[in-house]
PDB file of N, CA and C in Angstrom:
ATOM      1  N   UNK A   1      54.361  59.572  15.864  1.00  0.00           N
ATOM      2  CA  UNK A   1      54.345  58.184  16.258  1.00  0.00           C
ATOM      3  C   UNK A   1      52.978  57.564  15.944  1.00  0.00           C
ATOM      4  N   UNK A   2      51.666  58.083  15.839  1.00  0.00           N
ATOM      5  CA  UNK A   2      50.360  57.971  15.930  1.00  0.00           C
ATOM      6  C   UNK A   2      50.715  57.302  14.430  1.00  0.00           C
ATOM      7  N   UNK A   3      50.764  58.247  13.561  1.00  0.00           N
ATOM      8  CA  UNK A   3      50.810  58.277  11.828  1.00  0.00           C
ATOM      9  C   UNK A   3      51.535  57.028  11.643  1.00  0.00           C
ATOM     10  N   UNK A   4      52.608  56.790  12.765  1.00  0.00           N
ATOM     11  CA  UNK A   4      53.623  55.501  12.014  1.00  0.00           C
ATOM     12  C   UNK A   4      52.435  54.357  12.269  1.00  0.00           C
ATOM     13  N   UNK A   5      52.215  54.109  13.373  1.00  0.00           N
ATOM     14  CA  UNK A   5      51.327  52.717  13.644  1.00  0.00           C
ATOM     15  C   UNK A   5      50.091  53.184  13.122  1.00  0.00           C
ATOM     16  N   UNK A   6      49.106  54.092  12.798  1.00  0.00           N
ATOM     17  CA  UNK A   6      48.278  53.567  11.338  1.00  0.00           C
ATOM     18  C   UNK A   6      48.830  53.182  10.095  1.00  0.00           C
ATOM     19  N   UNK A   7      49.786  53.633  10.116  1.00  0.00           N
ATOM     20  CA  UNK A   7      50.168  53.521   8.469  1.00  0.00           C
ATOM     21  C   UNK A   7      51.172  52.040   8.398  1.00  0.00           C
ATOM     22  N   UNK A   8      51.402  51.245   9.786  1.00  0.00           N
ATOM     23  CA  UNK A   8      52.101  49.709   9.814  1.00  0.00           C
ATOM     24  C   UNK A   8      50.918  48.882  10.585  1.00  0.00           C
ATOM     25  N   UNK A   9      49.862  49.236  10.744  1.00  0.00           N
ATOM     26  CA  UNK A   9      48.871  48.928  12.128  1.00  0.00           C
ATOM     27  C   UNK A   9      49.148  46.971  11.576  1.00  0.00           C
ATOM     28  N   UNK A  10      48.714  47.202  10.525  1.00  0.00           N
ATOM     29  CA  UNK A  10      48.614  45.672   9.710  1.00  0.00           C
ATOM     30  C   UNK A  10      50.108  44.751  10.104  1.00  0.00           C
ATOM     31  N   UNK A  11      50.986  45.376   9.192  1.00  0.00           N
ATOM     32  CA  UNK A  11      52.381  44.958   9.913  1.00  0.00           C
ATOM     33  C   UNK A  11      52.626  44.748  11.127  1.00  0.00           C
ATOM     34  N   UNK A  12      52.541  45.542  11.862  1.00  0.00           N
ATOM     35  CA  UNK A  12      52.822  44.989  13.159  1.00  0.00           C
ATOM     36  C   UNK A  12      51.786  44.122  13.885  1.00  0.00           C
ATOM     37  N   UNK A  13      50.517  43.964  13.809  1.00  0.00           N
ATOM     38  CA  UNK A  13      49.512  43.170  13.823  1.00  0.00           C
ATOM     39  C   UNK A  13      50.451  41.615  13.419  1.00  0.00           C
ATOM     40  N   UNK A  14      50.287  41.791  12.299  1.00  0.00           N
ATOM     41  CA  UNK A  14      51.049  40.083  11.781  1.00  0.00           C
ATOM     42  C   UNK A  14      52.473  39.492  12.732  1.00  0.00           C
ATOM     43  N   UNK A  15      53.099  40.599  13.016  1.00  0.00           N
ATOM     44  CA  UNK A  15      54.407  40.595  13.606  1.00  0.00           C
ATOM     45  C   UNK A  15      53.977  39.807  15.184  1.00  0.00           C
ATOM     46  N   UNK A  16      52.976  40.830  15.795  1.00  0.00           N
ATOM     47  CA  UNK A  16      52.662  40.099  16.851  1.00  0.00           C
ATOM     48  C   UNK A  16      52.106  38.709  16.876  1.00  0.00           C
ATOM     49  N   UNK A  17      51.212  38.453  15.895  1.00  0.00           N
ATOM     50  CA  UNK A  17      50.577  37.101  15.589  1.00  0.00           C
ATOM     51  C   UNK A  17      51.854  35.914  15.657  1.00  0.00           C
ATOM     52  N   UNK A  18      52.838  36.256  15.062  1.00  0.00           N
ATOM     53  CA  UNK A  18      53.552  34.997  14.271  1.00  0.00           C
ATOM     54  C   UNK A  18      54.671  35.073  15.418  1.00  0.00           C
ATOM     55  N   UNK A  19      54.600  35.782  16.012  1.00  0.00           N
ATOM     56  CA  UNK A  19      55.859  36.125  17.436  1.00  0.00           C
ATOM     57  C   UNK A  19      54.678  35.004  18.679  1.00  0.00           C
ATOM     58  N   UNK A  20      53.681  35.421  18.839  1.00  0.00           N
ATOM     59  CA  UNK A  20      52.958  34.769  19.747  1.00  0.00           C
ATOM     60  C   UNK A  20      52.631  33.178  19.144  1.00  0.00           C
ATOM     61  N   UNK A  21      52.391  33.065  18.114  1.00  0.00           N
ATOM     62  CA  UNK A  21      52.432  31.709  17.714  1.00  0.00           C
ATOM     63  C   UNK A  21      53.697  30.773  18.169  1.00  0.00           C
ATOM     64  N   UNK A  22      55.089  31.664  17.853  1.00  0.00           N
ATOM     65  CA  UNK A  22      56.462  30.912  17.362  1.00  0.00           C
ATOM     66  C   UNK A  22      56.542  30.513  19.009  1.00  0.00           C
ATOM     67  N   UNK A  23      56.147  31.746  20.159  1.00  0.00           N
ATOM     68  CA  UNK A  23      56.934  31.284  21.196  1.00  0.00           C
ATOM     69  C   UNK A  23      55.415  30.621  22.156  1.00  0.00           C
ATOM     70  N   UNK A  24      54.667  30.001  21.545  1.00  0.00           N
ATOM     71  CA  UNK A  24      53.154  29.730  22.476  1.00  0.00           C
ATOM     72  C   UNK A  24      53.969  28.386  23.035  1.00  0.00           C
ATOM     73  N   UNK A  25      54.467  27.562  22.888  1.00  0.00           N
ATOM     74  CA  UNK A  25      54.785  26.259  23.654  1.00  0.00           C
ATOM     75  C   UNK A  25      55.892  27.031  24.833  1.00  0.00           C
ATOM     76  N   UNK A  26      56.627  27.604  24.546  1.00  0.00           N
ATOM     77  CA  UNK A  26      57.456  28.250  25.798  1.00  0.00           C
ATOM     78  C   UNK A  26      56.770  28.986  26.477  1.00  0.00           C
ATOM     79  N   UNK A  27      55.526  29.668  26.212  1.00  0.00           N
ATOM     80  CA  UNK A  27      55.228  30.074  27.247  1.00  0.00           C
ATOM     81  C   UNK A  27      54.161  29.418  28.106  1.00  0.00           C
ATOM     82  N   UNK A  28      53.439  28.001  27.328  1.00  0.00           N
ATOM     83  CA  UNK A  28      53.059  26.971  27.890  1.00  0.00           C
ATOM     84  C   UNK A  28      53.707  26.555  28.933  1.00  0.00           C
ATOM     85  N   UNK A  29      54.967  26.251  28.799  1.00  0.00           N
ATOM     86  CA  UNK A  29      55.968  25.444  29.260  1.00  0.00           C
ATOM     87  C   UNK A  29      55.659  26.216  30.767  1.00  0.00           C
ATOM     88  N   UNK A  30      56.341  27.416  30.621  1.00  0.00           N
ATOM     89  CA  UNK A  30      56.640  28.385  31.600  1.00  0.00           C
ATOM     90  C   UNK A  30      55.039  28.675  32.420  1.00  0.00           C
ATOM     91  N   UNK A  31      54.087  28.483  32.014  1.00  0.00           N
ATOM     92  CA  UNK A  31      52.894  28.763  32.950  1.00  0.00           C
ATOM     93  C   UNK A  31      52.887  27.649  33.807  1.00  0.00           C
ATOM     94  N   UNK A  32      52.825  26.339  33.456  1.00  0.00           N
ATOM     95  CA  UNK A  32      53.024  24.775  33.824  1.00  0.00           C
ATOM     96  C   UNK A  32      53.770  24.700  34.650  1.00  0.00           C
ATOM     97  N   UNK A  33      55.167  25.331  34.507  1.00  0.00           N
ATOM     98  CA  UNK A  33      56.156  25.526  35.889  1.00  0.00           C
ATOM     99  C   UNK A  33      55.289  26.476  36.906  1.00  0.00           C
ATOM    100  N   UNK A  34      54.926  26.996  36.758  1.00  0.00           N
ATOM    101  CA  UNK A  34      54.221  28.412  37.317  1.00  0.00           C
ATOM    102  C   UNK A  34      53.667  28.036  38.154  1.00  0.00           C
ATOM    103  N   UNK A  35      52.704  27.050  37.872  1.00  0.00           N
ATOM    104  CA  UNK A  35      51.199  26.500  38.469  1.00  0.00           C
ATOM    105  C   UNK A  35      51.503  25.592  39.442  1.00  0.00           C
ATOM    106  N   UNK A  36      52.844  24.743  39.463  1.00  0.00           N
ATOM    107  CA  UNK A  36      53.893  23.325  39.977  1.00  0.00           C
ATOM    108  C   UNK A  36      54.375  24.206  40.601  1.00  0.00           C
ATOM    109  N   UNK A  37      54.921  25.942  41.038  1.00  0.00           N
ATOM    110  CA  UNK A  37      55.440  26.358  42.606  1.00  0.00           C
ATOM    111  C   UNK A  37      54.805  26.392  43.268  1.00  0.00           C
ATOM    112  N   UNK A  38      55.540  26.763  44.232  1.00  0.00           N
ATOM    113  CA  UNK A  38      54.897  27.469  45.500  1.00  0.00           C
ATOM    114  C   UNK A  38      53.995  28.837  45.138  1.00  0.00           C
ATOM    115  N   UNK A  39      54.321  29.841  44.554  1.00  0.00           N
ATOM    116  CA  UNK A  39      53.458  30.526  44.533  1.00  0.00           C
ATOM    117  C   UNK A  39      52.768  30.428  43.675  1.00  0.00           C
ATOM    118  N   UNK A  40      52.846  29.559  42.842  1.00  0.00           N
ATOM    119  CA  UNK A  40      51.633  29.430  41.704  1.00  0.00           C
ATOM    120  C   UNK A  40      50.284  28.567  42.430  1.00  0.00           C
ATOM    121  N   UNK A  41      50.920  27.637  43.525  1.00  0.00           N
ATOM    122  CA  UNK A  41      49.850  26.307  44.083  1.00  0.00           C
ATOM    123  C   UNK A  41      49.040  27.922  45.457  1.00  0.00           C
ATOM    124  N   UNK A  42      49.919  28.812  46.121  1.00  0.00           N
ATOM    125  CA  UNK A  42      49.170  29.849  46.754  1.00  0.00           C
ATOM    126  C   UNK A  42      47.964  30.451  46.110  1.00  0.00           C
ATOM    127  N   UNK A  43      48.395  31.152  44.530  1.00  0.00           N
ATOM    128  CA  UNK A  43      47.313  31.715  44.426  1.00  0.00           C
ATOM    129  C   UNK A  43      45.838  31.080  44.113  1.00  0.00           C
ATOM    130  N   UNK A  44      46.352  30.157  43.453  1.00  0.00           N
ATOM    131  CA  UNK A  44      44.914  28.989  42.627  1.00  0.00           C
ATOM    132  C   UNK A  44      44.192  28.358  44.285  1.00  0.00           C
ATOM    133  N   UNK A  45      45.049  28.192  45.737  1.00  0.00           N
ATOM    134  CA  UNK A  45      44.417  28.228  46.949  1.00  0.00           C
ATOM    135  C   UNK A  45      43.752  28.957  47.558  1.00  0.00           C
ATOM    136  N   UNK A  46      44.178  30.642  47.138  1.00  0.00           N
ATOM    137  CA  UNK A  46      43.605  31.780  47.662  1.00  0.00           C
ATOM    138  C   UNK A  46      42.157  31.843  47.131  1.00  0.00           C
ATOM    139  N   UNK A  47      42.262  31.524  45.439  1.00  0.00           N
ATOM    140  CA  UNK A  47      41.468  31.952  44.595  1.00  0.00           C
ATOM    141  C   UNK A  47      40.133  30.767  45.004  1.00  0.00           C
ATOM    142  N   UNK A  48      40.288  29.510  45.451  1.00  0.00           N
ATOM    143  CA  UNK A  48      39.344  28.496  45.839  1.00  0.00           C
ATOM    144  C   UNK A  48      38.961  28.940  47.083  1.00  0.00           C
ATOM    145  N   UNK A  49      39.537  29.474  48.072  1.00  0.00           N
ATOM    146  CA  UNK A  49      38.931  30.115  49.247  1.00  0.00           C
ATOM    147  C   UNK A  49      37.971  31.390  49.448  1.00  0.00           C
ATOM    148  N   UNK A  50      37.991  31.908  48.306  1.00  0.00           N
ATOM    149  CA  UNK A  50      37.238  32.874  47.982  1.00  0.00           C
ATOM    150  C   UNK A  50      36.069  32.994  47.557  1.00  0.00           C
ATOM    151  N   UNK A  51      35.695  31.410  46.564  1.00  0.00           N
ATOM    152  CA  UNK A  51      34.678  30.939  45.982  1.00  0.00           C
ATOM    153  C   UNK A  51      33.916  30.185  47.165  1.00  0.00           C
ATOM    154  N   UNK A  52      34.578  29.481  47.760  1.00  0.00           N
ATOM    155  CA  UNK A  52      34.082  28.909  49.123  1.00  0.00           C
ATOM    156  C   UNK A  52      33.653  29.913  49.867  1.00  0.00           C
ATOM    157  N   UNK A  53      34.084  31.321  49.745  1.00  0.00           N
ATOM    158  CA  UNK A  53      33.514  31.855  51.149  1.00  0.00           C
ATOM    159  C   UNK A  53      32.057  33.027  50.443  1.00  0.00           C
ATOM    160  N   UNK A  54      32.345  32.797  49.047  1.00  0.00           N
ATOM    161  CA  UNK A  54      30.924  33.463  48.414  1.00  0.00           C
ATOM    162  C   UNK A  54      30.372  32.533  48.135  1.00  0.00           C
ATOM    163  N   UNK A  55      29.928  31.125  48.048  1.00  0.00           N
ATOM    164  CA  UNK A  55      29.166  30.441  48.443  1.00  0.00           C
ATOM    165  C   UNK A  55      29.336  28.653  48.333  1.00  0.00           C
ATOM    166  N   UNK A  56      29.131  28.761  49.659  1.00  0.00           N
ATOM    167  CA  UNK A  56      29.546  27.497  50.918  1.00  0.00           C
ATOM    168  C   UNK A  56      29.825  26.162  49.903  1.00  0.00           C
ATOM    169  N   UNK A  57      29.111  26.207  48.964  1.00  0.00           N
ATOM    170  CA  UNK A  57      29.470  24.488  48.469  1.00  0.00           C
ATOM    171  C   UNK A  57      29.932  24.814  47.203  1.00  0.00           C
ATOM    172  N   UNK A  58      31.004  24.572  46.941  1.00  0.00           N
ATOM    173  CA  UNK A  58      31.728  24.931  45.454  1.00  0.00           C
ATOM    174  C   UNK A  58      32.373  23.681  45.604  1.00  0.00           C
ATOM    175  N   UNK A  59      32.863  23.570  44.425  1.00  0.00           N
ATOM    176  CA  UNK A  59      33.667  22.678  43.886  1.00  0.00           C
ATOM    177  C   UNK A  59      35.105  23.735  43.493  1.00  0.00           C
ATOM    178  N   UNK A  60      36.092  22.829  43.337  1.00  0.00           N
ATOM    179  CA  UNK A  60      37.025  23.160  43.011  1.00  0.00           C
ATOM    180  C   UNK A  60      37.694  23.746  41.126  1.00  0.00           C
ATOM    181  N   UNK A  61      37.889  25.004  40.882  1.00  0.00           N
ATOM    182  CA  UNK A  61      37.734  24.909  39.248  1.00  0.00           C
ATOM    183  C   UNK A  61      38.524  26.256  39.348  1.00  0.00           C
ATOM    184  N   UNK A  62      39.028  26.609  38.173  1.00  0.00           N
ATOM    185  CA  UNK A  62      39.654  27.863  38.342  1.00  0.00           C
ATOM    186  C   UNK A  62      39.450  28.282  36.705  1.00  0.00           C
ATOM    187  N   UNK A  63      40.114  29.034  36.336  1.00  0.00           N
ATOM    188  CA  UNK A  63      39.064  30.127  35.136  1.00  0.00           C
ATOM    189  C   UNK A  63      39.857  29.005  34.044  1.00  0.00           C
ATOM    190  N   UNK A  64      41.420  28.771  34.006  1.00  0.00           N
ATOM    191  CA  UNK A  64      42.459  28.234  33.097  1.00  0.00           C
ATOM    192  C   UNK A  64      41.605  26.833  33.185  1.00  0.00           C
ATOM    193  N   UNK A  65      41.109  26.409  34.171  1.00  0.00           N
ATOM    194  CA  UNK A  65      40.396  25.063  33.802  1.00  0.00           C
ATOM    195  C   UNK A  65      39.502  25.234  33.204  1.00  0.00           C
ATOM    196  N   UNK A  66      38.586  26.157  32.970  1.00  0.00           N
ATOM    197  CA  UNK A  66      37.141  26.133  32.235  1.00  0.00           C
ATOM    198  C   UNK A  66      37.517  26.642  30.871  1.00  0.00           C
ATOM    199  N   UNK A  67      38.903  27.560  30.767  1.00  0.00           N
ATOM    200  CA  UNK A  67      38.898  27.827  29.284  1.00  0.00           C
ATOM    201  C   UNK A  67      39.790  26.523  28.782  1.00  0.00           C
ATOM    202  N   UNK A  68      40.340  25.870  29.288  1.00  0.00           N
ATOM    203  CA  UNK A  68      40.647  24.786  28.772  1.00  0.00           C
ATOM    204  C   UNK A  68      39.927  23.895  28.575  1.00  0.00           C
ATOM    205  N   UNK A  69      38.689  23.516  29.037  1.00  0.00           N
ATOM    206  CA  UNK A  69      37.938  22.590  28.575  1.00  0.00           C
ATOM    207  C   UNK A  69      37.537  23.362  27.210  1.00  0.00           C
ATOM    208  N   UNK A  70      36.799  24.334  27.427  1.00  0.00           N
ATOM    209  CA  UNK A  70      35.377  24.693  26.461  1.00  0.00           C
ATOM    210  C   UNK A  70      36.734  25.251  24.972  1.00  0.00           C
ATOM    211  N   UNK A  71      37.729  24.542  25.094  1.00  0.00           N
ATOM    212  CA  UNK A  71      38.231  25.207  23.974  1.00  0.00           C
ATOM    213  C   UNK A  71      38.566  24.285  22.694  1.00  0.00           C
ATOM    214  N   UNK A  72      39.293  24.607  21.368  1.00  0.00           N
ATOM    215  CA  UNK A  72      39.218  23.343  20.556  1.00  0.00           C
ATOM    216  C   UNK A  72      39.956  22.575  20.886  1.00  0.00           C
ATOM    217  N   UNK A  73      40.833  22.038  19.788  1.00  0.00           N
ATOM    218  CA  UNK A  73      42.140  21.060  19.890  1.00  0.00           C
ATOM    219  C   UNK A  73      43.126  22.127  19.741  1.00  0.00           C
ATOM    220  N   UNK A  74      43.032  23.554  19.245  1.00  0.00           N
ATOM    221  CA  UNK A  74      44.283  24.164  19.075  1.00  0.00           C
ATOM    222  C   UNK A  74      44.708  25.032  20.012  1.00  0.00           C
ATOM    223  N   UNK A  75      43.374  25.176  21.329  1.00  0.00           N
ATOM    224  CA  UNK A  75      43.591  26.179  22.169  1.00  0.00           C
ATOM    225  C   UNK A  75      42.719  27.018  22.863  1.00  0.00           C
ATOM    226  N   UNK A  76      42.016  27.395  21.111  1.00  0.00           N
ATOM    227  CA  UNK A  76      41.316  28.589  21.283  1.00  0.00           C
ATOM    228  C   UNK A  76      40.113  28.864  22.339  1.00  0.00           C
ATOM    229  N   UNK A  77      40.107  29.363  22.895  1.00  0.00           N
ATOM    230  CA  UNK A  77      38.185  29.282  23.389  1.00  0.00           C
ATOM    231  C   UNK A  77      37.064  30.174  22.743  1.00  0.00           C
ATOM    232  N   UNK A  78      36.382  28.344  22.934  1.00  0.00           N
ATOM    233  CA  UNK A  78      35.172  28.718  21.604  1.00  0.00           C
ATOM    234  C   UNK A  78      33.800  28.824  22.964  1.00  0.00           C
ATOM    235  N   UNK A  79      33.461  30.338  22.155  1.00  0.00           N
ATOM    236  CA  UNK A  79      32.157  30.521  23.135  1.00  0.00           C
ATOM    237  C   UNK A  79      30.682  29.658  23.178  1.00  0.00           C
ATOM    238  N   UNK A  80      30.582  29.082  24.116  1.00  0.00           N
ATOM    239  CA  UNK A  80      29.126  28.483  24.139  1.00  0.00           C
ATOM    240  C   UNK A  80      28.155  28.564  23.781  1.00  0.00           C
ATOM    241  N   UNK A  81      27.945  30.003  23.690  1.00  0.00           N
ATOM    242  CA  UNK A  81      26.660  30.306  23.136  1.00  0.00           C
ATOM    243  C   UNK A  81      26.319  30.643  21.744  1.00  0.00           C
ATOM    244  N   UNK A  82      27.508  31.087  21.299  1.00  0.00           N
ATOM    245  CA  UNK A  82      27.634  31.267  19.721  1.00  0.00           C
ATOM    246  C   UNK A  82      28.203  30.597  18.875  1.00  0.00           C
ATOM    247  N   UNK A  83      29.283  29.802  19.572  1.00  0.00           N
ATOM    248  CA  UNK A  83      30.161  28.684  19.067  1.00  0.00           C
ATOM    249  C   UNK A  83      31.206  29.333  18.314  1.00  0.00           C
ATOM    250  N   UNK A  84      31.280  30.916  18.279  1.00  0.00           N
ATOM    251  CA  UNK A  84      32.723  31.235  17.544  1.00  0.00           C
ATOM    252  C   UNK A  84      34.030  30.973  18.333  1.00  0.00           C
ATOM    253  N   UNK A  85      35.007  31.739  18.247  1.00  0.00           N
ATOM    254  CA  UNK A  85      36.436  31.696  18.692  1.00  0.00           C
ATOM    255  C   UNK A  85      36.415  33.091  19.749  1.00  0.00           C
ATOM    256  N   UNK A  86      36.777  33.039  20.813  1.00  0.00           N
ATOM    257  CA  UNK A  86      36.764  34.001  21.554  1.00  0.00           C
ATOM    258  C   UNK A  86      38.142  34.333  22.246  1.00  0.00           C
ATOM    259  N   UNK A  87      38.475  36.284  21.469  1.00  0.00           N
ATOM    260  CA  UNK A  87      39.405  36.906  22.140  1.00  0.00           C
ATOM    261  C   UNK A  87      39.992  36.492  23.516  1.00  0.00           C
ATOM    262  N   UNK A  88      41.026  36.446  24.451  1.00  0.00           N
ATOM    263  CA  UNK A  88      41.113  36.547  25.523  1.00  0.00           C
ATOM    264  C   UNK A  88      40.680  37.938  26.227  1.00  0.00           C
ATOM    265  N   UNK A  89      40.601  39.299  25.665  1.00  0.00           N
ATOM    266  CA  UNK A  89      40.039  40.257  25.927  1.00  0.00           C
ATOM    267  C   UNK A  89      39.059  39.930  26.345  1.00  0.00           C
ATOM    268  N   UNK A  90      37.926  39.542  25.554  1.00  0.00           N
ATOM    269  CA  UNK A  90      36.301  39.509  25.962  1.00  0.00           C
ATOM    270  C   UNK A  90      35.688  38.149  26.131  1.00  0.00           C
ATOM    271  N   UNK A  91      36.622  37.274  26.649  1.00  0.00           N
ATOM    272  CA  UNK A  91      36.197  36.261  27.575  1.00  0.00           C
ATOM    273  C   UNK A  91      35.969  36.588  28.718  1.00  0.00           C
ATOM    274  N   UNK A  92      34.601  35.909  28.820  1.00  0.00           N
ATOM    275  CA  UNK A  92      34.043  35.850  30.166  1.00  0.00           C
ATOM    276  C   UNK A  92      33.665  34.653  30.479  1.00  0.00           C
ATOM    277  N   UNK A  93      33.791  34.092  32.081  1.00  0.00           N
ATOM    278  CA  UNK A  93      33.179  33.032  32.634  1.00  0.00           C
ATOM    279  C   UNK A  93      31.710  33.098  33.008  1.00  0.00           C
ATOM    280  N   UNK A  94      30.447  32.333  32.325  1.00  0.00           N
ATOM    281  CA  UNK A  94      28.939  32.604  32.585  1.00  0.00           C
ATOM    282  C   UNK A  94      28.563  31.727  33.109  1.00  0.00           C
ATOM    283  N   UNK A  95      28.024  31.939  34.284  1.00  0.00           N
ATOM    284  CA  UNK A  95      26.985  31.131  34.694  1.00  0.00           C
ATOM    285  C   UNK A  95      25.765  30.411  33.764  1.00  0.00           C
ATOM    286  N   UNK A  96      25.622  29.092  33.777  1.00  0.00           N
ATOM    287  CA  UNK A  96      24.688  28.788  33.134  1.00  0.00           C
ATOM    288  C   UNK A  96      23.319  29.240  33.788  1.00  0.00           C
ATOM    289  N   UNK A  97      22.931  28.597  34.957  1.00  0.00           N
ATOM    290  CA  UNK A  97      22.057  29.282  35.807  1.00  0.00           C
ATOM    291  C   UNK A  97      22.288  29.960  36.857  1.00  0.00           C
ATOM    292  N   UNK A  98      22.020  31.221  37.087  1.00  0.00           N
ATOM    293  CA  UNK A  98      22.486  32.816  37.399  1.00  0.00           C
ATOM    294  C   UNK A  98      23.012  32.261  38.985  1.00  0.00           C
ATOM    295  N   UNK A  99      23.778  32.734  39.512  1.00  0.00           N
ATOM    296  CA  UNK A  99      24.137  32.549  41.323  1.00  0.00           C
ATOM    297  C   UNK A  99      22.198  33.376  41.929  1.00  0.00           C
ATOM    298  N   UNK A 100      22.401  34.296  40.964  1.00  0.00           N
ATOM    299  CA  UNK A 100      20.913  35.256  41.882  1.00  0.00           C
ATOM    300  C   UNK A 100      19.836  34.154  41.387  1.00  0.00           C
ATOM    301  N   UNK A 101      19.692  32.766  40.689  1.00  0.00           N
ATOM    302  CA  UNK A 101      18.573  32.093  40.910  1.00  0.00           C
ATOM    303  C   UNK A 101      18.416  31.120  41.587  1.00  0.00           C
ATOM    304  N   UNK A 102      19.790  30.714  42.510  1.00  0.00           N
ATOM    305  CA  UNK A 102      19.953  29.454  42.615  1.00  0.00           C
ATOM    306  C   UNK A 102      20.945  28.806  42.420  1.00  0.00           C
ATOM    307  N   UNK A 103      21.444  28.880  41.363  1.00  0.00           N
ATOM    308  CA  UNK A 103      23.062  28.154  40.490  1.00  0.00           C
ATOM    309  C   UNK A 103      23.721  28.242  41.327  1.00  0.00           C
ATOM    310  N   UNK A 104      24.678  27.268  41.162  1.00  0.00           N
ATOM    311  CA  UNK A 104      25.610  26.982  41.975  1.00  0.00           C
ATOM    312  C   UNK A 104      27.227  27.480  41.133  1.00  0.00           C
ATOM    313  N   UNK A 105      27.803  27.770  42.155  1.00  0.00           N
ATOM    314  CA  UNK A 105      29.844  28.254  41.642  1.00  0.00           C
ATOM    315  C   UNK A 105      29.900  26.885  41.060  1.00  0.00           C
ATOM    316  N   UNK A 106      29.845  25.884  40.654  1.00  0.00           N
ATOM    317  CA  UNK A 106      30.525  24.397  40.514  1.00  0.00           C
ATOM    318  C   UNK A 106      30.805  24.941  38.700  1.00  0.00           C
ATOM    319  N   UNK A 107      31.621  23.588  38.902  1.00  0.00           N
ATOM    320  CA  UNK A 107      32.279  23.247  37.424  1.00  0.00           C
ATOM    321  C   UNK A 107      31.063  23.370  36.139  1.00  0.00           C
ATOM    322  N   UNK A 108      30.662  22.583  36.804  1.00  0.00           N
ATOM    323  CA  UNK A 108      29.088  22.048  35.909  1.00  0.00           C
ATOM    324  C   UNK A 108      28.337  23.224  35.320  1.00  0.00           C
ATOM    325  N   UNK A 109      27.750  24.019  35.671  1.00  0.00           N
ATOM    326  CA  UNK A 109      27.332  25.113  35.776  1.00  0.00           C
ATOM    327  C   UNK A 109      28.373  26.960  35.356  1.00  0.00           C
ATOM    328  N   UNK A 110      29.069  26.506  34.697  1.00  0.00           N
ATOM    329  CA  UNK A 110      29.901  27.523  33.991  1.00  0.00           C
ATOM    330  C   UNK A 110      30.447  27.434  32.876  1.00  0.00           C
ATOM    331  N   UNK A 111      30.923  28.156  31.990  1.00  0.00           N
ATOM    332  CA  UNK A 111      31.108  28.343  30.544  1.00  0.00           C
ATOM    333  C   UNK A 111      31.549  29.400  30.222  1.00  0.00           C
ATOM    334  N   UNK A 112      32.657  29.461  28.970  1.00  0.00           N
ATOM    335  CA  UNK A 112      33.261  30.511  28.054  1.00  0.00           C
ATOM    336  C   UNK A 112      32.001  31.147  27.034  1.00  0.00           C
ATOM    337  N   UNK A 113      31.945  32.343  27.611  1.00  0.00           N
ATOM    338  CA  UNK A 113      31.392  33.662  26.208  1.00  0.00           C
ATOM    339  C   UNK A 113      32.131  34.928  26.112  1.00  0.00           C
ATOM    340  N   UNK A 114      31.615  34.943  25.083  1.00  0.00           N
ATOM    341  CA  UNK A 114      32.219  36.375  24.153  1.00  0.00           C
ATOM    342  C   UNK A 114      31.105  37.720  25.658  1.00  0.00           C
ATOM    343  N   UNK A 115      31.964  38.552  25.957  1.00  0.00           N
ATOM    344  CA  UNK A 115      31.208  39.512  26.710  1.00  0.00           C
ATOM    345  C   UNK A 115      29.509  39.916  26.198  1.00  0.00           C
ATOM    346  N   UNK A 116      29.836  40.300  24.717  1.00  0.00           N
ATOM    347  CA  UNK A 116      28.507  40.370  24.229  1.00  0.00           C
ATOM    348  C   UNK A 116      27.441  39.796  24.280  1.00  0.00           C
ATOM    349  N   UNK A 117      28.034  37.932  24.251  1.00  0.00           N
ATOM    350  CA  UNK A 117      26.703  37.111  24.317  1.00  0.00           C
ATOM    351  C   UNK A 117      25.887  37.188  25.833  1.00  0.00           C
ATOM    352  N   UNK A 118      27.250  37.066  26.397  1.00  0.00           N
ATOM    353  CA  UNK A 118      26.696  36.997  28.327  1.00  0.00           C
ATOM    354  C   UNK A 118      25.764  38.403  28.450  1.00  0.00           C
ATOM    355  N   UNK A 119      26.089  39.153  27.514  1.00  0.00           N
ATOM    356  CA  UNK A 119      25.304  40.405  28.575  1.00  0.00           C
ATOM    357  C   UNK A 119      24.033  40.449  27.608  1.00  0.00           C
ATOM    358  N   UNK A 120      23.775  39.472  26.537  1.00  0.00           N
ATOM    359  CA  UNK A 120      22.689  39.920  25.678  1.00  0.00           C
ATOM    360  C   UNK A 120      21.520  38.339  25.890  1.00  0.00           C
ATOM    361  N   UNK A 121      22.392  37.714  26.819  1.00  0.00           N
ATOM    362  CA  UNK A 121      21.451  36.570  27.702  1.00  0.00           C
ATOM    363  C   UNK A 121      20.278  37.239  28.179  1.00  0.00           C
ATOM    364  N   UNK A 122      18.943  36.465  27.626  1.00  0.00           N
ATOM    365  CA  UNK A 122      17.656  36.957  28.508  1.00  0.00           C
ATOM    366  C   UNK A 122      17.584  36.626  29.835  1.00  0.00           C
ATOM    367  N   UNK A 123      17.083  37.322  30.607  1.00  0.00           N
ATOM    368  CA  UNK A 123      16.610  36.738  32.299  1.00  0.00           C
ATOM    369  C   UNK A 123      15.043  35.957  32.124  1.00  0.00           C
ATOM    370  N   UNK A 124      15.872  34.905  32.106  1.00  0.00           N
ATOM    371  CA  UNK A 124      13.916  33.990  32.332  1.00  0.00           C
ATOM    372  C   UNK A 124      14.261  33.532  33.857  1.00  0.00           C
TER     373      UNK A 124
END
């Protein structure tokens, strides 16, 4: 089984691409319903109570809002600091200025990077 998927790795690579492309508005669709239940409006409540209780003055923002801003017109999220296109794998949400200096949880103060860039940020 190993030998089959090196020897199609490419093929099936494309297969997944053009499968995730064909059905990306349905599963738009279907997150959008998601977010409009009941348990979709619970967790994005849980998840704001949590930020509130690690520190007291937050604003309201959740991760799907910040990669939706910082992303192009087609979707993608483009990392801040490098300005490429960033995996959903190795997206990360960064503090612009660190929580350990001061920074605040708010909207303002956060951004899409590639894991690499966030962890290769200097500490000034």
């Amino acid at each position: 089984m190993r030998n089959y998927y090196r020897k199609k790795r490419e093929e099936l690579l494309d297969k997944n691409r053009e499968y995730y492309r064909r059905t990306r508005e349905m599963r738009l669709d279907y997150q959008r319903e998601y977010d409009k239940s009941q348990e979709g409006k619970n967790i994005h409540k849980k998840a704001r109570e949590r930020r509130k209780k690690r520190k007291g003055d937050t604003k309201d923002y959740t991760r799907r809002e910040i990669v939706q801003r910082d992303s192009d017109e087609n979707g993608t999220p483009i990392c801040q600091i490098c300005g490429y296109p960033v995996d959903y794998r190795d997206l990360q949400i960064d503090h612009i200025v660190p929580l350990a200096q001061g920074g605040k949880d708010v909207k303002d103060n956060v951004r899409v990077a590639h894991k690499t860039c966030n962890v290769r940020r200097t500490r000034r």
